[in-house]
Protein backbone atom coordinates (compact mmCIF):
# COMPACT_ATOMS: atom_id res chain seq x y z
CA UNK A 1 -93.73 40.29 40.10
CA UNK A 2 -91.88 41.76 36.72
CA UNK A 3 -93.43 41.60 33.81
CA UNK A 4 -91.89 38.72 31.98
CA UNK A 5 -92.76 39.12 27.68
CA UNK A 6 -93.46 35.78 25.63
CA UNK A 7 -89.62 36.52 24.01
CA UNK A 8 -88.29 36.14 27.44
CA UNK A 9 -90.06 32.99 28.33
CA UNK A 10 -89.23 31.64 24.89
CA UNK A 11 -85.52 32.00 24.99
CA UNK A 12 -85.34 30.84 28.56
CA UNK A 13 -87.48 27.99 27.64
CA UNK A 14 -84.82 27.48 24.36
CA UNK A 15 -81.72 27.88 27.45
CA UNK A 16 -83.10 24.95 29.38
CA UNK A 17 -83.74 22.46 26.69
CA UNK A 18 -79.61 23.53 25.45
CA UNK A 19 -79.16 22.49 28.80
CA UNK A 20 -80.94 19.15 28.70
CA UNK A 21 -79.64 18.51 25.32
CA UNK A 22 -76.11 18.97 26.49
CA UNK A 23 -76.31 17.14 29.85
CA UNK A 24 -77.88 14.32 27.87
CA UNK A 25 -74.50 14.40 25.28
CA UNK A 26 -72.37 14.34 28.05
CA UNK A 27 -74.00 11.05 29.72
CA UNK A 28 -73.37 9.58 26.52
CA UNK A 29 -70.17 9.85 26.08
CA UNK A 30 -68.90 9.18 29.23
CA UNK A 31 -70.86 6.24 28.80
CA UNK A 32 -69.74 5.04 25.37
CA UNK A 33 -66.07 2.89 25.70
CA UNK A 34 -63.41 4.53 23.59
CA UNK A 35 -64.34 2.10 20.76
CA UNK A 36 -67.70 3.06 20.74
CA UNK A 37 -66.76 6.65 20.57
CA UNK A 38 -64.65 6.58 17.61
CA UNK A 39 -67.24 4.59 15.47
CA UNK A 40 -69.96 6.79 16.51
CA UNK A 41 -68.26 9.99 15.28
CA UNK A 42 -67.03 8.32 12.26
CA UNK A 43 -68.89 5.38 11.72
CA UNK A 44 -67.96 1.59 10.98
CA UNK A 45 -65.03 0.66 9.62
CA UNK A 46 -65.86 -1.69 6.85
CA UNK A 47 -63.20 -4.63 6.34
CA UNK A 48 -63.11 -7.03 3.09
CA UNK A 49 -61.04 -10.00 1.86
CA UNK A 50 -58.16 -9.22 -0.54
CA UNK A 51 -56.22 -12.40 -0.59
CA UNK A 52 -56.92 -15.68 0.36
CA UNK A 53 -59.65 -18.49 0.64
CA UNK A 54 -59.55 -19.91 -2.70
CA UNK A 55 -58.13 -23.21 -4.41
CA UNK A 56 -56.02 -21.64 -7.07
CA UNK A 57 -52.21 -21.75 -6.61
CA UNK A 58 -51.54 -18.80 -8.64
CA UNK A 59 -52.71 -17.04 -11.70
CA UNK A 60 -55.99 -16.37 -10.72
CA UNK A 61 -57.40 -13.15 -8.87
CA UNK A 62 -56.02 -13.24 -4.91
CA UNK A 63 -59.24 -13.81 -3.72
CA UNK A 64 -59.55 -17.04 -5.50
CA UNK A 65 -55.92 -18.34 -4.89
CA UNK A 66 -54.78 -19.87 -1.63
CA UNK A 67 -52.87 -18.19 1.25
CA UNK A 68 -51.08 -20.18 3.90
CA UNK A 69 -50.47 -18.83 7.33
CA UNK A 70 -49.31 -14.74 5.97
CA UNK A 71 -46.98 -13.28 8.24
CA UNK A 72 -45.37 -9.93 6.22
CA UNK A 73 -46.92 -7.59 3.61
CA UNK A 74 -45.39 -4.61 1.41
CA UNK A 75 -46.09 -2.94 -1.20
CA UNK A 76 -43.46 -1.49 -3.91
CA UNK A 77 -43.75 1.94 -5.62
CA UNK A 78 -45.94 0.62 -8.20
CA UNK A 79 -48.61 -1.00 -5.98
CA UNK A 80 -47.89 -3.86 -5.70
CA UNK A 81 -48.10 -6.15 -3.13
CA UNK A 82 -45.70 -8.97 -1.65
CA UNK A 83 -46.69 -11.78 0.56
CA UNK A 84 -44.32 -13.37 3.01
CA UNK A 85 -45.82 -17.35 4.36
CA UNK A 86 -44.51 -18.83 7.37
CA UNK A 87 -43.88 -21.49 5.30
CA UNK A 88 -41.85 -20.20 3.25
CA UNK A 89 -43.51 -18.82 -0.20
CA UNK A 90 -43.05 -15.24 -1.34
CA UNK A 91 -45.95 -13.93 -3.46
CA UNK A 92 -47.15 -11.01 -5.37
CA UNK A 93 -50.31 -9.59 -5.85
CA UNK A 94 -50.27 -7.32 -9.10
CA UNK A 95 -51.90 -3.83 -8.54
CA UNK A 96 -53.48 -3.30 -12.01
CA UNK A 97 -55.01 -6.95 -12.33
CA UNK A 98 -55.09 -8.00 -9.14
CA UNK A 99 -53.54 -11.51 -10.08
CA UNK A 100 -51.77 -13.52 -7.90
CA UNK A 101 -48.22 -15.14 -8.33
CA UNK A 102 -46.04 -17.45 -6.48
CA UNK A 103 -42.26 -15.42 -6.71
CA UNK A 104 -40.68 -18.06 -4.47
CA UNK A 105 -41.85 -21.95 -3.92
CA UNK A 106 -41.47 -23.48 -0.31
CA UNK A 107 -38.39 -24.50 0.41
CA UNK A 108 -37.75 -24.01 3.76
CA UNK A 109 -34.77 -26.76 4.64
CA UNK A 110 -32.75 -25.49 1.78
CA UNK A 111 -29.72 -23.78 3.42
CA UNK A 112 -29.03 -20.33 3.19
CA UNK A 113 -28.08 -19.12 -0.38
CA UNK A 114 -25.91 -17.28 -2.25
CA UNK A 115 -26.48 -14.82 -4.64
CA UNK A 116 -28.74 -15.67 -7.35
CA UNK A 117 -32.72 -15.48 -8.92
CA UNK A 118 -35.46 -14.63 -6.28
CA UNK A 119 -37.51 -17.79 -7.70
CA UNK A 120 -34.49 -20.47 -6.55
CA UNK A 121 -34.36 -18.55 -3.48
CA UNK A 122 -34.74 -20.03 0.13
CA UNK A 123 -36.85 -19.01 2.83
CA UNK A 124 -36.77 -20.66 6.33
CA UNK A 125 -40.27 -19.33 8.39
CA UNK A 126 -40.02 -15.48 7.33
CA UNK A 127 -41.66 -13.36 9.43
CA UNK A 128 -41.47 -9.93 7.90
CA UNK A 129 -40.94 -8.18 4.48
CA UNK A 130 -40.36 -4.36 3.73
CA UNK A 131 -39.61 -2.67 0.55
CA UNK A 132 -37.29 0.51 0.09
CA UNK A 133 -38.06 3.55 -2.29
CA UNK A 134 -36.84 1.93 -5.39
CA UNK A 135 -38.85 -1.21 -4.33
CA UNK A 136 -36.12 -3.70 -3.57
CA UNK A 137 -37.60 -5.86 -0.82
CA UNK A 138 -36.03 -7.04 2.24
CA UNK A 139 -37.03 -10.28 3.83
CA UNK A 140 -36.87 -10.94 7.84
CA UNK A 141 -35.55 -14.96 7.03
CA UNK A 142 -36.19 -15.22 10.43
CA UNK A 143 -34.73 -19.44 11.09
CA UNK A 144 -31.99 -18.67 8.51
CA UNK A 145 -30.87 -15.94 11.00
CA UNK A 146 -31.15 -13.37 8.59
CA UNK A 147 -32.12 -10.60 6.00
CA UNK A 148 -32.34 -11.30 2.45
CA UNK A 149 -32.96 -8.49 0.05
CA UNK A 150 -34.40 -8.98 -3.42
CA UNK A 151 -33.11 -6.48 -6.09
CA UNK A 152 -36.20 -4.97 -7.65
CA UNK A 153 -34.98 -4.80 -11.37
CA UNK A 154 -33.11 -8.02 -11.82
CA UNK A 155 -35.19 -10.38 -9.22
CA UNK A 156 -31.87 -11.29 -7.88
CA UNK A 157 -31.54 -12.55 -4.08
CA UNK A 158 -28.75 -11.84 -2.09
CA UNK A 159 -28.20 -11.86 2.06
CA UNK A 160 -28.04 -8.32 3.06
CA UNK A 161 -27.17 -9.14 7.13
CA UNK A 162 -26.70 -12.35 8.67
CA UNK A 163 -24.34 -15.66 8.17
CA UNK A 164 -26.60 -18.08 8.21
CA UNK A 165 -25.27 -19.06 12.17
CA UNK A 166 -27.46 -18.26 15.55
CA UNK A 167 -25.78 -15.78 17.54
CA UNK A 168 -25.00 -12.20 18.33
CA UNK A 169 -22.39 -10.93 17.08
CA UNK A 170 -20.56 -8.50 14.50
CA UNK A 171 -21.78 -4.47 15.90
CA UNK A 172 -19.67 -2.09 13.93
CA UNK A 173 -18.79 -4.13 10.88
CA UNK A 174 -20.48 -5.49 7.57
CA UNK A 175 -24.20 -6.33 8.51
CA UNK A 176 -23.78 -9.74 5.90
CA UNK A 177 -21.06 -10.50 8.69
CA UNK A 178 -22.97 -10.17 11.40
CA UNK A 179 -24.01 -13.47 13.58
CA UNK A 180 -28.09 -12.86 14.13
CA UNK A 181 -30.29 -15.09 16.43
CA UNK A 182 -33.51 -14.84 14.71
CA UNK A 183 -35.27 -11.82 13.05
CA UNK A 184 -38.76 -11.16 13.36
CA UNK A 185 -39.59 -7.18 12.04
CA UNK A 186 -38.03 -4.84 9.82
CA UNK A 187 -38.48 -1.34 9.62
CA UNK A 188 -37.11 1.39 7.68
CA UNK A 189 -36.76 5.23 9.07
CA UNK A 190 -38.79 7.53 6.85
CA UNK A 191 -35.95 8.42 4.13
CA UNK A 192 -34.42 4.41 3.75
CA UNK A 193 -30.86 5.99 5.67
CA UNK A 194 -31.19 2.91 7.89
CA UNK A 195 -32.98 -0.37 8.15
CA UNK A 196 -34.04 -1.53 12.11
CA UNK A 197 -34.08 -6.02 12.75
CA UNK A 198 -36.26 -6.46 16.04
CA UNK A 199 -37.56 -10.21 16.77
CA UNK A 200 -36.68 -12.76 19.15
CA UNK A 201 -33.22 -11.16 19.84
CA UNK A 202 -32.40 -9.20 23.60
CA UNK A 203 -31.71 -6.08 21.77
CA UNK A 204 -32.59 -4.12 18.47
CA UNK A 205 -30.02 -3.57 15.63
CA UNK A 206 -29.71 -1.40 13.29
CA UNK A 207 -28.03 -0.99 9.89
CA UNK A 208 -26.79 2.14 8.00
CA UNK A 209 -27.82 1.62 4.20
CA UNK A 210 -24.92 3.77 2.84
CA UNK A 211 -22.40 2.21 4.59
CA UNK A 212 -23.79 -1.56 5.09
CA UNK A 213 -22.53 -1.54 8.86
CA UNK A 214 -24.68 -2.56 12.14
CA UNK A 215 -24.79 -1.72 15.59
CA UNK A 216 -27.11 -2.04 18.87
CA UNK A 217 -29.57 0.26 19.64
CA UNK A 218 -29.08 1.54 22.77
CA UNK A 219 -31.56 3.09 25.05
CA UNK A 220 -34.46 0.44 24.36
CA UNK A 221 -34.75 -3.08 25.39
CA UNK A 222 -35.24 -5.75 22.54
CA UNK A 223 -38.53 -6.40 20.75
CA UNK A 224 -40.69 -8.67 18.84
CA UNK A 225 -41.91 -5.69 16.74
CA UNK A 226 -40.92 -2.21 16.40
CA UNK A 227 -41.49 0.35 14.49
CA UNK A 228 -40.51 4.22 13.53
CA UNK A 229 -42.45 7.39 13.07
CA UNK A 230 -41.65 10.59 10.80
CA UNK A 231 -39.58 12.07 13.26
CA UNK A 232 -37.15 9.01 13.55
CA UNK A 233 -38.71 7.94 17.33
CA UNK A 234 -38.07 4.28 17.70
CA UNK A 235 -41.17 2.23 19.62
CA UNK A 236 -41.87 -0.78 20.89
CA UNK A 237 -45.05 -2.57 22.14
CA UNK A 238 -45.71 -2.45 25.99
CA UNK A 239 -48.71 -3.52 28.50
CA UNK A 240 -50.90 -0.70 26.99
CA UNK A 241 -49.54 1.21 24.80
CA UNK A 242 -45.76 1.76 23.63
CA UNK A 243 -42.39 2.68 24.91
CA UNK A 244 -40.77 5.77 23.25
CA UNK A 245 -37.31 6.30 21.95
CA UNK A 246 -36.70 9.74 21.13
CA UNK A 247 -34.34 11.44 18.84
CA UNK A 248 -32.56 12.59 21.75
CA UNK A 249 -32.03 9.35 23.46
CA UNK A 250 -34.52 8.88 25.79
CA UNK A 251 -36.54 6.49 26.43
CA UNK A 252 -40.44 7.06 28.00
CA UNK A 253 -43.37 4.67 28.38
CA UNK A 254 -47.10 6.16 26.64
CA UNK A 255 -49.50 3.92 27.91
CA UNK A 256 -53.59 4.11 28.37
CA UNK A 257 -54.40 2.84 31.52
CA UNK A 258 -58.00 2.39 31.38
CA UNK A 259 -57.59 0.33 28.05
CA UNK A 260 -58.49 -3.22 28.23
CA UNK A 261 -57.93 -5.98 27.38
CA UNK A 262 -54.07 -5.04 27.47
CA UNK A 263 -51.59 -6.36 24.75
CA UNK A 264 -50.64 -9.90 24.08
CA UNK A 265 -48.43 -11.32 22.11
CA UNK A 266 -47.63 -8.45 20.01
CA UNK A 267 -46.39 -9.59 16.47
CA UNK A 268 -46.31 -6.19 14.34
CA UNK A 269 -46.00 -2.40 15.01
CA UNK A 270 -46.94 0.17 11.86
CA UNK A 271 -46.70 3.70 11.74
CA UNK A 272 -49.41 5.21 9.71
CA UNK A 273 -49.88 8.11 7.85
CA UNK A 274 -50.46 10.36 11.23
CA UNK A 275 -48.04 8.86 13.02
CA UNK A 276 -49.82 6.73 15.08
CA UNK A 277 -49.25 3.35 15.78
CA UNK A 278 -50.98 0.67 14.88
CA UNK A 279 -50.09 -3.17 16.41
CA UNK A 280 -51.37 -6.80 15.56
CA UNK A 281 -52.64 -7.71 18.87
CA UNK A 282 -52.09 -11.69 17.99
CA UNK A 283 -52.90 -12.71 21.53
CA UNK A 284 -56.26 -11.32 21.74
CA UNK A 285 -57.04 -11.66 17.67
CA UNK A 286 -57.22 -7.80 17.39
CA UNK A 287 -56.10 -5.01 15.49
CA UNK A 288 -55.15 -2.17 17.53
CA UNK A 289 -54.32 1.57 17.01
CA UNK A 290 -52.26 3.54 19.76
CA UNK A 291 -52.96 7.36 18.99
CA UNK A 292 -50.01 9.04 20.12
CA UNK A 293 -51.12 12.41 21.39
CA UNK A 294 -54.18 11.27 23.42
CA UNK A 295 -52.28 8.14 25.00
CA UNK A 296 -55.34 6.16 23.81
CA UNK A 297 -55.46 1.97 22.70
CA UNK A 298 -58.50 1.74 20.42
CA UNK A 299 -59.45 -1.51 18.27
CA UNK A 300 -59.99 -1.50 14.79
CA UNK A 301 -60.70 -4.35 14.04
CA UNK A 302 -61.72 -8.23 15.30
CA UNK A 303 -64.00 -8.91 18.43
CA UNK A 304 -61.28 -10.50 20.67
CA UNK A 305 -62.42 -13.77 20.00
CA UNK A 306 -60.77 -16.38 17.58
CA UNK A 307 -62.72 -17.26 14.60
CA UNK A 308 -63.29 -16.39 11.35
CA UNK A 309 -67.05 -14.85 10.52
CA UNK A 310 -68.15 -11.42 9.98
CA UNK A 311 -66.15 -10.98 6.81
CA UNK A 312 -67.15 -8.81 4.74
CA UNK A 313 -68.73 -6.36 7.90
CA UNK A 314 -67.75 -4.34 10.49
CA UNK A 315 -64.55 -3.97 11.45
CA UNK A 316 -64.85 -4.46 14.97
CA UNK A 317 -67.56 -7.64 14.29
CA UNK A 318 -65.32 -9.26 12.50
CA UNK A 319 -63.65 -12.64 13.98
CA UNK A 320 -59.70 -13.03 13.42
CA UNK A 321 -57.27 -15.53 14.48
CA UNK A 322 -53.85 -14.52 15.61
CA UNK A 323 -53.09 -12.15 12.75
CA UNK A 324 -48.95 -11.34 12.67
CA UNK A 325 -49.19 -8.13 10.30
CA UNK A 326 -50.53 -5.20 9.49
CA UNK A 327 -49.30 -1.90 7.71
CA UNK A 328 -51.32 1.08 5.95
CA UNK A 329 -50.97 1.45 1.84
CA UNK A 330 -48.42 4.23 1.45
CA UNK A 331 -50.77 5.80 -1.00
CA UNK A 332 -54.35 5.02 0.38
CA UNK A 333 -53.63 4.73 3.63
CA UNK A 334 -56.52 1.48 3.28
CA UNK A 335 -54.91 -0.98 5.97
CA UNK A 336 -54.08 -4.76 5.34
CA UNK A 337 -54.04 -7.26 7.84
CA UNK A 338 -52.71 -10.50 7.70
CA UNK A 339 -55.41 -12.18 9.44
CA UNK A 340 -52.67 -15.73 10.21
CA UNK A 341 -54.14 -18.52 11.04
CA UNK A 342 -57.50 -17.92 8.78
CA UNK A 343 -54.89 -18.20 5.87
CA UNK A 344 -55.99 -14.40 4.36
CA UNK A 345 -55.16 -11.01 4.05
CA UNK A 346 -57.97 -8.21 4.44
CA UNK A 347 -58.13 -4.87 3.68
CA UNK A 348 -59.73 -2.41 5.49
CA UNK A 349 -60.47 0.79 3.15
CA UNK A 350 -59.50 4.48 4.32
CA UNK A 351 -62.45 6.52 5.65
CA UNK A 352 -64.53 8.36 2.18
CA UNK A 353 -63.45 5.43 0.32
């Protein structure tokens, strides 16, 4: 029998407790969901209400002011944000105070308007704002059958695309000619060149901003959201995951198969700051993030269950009821969820915040 020395029983000693160690890591993570996994390498995400559940109409800090059923949020170039209500209000959340303000009263059986301020301005059951780099916002006026954009330095309201008229028409002329049959989500490409109206239509369209004209995208069916990434891809929501529409035209489907519960009722698509994807799961009251390069559907936040507890808390504890919106701060990257039918907006801060 060699002679085997106390270093040479120590080190293989050390080699089989490695061994143990590592076999024992490896259990646990193919054990752990993909949830689970995220959250144990980087902890909970914490989520906290930023507008919402108070009495106040306006003047008061957002927390203390009500909210009624938020479908849209943006932010301008200064911070701050803009509300859009189903019911028709547009409000503003001031970034150095934090006060509240009502821009735009209900008045959703108004008709359509012409030009003129933002505060006489009519809103039939928007569904979507964005803003542009100088801050002029753009409103999804989704039963007026079309887009209204608000000039950031004068306040005044004008219809950028739509007549006012249900249909489907107008591709390759003045958007504010075209007939639209109900817009739902707006998105802009990453340097404003063009503006993309998804919703309740058979087909996406999309506008040029230097030249005011629209056209049908081709290559991708219609959607209720959509959104675009740095690269200019074009996606859309499907079973579990998104479909993909290239630069170059083509169209494929990134999907995780093993995620569950799939998608339902998708109301929002955002593009974050990694170019990842992340979609209001109204169906299942979640919060969803699609990471592009692993083909992986993780929750952020809610439980799956409709409700409204665990606020402030974890993330993925928390209860939400069919939220319609979310998007990532442009600065922060802190994401804001319009949690719907619990008549709030949260916030859930960036990781090291």
């Amino acid at each position: 029998m060699p002679n085997v020395t106390w270093r040479q029983t120590a080190t293989r000693e050390a080699a089989h407790t490695i061994m143990k160690i590592a076999s024992l890591l490896t259990l646990t993570a193919l054990l752990l969901t993909p949830n689970a996994a995220l959250h144990a390498a980087t902890g909970p995400d914490q989520i906290e209400l930023f507008a919402g559940g108070g009495t106040a109409v306006e003047g008061k800090s957002a927390t203390e002011c009500k909210v009624s059923q938020p479908f849209g949020i943006a932010f301008d170039p200064q911070d701050n944000m803009f509300i859009c209500e189903y019911p028709g209000r547009l409000l503003r959340v001031e970034a150095k105070t934090g006060v509240l303000t009502v821009v735009t009263s209900a008045r959703p059986k108004d008709p359509l308007g012409k030009e003129g301020p933002v505060s006489l301005a009519s809103f039939n059951a928007p569904h979507n704002l964005v803003t542009d780099a100088a801050g002029n916002l753009f409103i999804a006026d989704s039963l007026h059958f079309a887009v209204q954009r608000v000039d950031a330095k004068t306040g005044v309201a004008t219809t950028f695309a739509g007549t006012g008229v249900k249909g489907f028409t107008g591709d390759g002329g003045p958007a504010a000619n075209a007939d639209l049959d109900g817009v739902a989500c707006l998105c802009f490409n990453r340097d404003y060149t063009k503006l993309y109206l998804g919703g309740f239509s058979r087909a996406i369209r999309v506008v040029e901003m230097k030249t005011g004209i629209i056209n049908t995208v081709q290559g991708i069916p219609g959607s209720r959201a959509q959104a675009v990434d740095s690269k200019g891809n074009l996606f859309i929501a499907a079973t579990r995951g998104v479909r993909k529409l290239g630069v170059d035209g083509k169209s494929i489907l990134l999907e995780d198969v093993t995620a569950e519960p799939p998608l339902k009722g998708v109301k929002h698509l955002w593009v974050n700051h990694d170019d990842n994807i992340l979609i209001a799961d109204e169906g299942n009251c979640l919060i969803r993030i699609f990471i592009i390069a692993e083909k992986r559907l993780l929750t952020l936040a809610g439980t799956g269950k409709k409700g409204a507890a665990g606020v402030p808390g974890n993330a993925v504890e928390a209860q939400l009821n069919h939220p319609h919106g979310v998007i990532t701060h442009p600065r922060t990257g802190d994401i804001y969820i319009a949690d719907t039918w619990n008549n709030r907006v949260l916030r859930i801060k960036a990781m090291g915040k």
